[in-house]
Protein backbone atom coordinates (compact mmCIF):
# COMPACT_ATOMS: atom_id res chain seq x y z
CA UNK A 1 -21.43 -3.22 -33.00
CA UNK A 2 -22.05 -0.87 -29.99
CA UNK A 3 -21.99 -4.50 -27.66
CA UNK A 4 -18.23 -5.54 -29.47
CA UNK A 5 -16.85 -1.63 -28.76
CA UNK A 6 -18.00 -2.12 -24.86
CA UNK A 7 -16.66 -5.53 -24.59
CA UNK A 8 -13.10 -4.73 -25.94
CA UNK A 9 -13.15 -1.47 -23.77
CA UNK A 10 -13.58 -3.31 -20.71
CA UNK A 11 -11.28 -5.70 -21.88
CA UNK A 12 -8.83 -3.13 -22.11
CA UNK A 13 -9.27 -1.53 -18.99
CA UNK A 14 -8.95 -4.94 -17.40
CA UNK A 15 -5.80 -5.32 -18.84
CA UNK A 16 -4.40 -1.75 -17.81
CA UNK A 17 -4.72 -2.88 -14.26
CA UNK A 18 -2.81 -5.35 -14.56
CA UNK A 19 -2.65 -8.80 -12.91
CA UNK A 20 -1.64 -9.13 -9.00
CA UNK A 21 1.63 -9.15 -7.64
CA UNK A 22 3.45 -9.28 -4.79
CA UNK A 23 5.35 -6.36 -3.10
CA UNK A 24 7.31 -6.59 -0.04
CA UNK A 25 8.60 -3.97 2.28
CA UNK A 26 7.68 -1.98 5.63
CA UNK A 27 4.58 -1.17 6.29
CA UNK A 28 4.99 2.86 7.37
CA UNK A 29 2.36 5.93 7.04
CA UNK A 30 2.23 8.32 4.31
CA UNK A 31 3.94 11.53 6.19
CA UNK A 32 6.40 9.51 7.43
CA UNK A 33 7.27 7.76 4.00
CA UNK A 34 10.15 5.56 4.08
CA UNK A 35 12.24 7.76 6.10
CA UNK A 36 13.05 7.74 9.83
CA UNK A 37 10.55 7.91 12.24
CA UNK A 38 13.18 9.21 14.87
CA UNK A 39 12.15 12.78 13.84
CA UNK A 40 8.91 12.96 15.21
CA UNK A 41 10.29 11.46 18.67
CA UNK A 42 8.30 8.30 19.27
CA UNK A 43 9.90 4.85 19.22
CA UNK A 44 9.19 2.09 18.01
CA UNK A 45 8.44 2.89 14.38
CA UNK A 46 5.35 0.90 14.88
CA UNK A 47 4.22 3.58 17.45
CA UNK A 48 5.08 6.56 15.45
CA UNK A 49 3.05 4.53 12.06
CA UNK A 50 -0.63 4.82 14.24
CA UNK A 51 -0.25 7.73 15.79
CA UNK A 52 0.68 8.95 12.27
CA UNK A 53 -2.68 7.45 10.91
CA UNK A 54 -4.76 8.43 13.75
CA UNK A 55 -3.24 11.89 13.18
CA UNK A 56 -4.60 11.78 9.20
CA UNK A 57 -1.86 9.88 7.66
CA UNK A 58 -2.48 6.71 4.77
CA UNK A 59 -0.89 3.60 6.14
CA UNK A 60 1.84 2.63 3.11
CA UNK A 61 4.10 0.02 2.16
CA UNK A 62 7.95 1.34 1.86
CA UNK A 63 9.89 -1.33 -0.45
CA UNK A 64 13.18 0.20 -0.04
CA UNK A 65 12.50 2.91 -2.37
CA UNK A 66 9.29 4.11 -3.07
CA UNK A 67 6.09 4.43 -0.69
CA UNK A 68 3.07 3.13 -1.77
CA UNK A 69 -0.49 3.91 -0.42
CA UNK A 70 -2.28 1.14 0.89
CA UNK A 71 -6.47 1.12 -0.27
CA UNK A 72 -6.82 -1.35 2.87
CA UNK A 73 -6.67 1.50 5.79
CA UNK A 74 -7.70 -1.79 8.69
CA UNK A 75 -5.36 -4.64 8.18
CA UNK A 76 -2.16 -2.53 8.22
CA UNK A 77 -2.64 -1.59 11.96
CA UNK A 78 -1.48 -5.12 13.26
CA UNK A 79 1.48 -4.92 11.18
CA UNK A 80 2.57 -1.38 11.44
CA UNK A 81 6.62 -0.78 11.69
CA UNK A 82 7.13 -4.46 10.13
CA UNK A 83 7.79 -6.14 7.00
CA UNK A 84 5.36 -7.78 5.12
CA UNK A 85 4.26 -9.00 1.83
CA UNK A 86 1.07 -7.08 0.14
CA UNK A 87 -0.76 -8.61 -3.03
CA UNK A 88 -2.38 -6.70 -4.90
CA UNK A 89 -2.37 -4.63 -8.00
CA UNK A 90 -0.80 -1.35 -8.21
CA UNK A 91 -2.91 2.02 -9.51
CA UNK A 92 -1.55 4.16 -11.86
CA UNK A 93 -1.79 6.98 -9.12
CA UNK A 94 0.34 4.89 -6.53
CA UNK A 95 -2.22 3.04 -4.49
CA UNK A 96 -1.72 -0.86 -4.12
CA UNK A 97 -5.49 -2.33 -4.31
CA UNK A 98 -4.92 -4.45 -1.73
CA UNK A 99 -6.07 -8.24 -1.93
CA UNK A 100 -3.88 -9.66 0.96
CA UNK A 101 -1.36 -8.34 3.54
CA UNK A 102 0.79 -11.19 5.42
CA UNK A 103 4.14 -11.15 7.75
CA UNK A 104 7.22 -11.86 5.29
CA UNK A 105 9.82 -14.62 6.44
């Protein structure tokens, strides 16, 4: 009995998280957000994204209107101040468990 309650937990859990999807959008920094990067006085965006990150900010994913923390902190770095398309599943606290990160067309 204690084997079925463990199996239909995790079953559960698996299900809460939710198959992958794809979001597109910018990929931007988390003190930044989605907003302009003209504020802090660097162009281009891309710029003003890693010296965000190198400064303590989360790289993110801005889809036009929300910002999303990336869990992959690496890959975003080449793509910083463009748009892309991230798959991967999306936390209940925000973060998008990121699978795969490629340049949208």
């Amino acid at each position: 009995m204690k084997q079925i309650t463990v199996t239909l937990l995790a079953a559960a859990a698996l299900a809460v998280a939710g198959a992958p999807r794809t979001f597109t959008g910018t990929v931007t920094d988390s003190m930044c957000g989605g907003g302009s990067h003209a504020a802090m006085g660097m162009q281009p965006d891309a710029k003003c994204v890693r010296e965000c990150v190198k400064a303590g900010a989360k790289y993110a994913l801005f889809d036009g209107r929300k910002v999303y923390t990336l869990s992959d902190q690496r890959t975003p770095a080449q793509f910083a101040g463009s748009r892309v398309k991230v798959t991967g599943t999306l936390s209940q606290s925000g973060v998008i468990q990121v699978q795969k990160i490629e340049a949208a067309k």
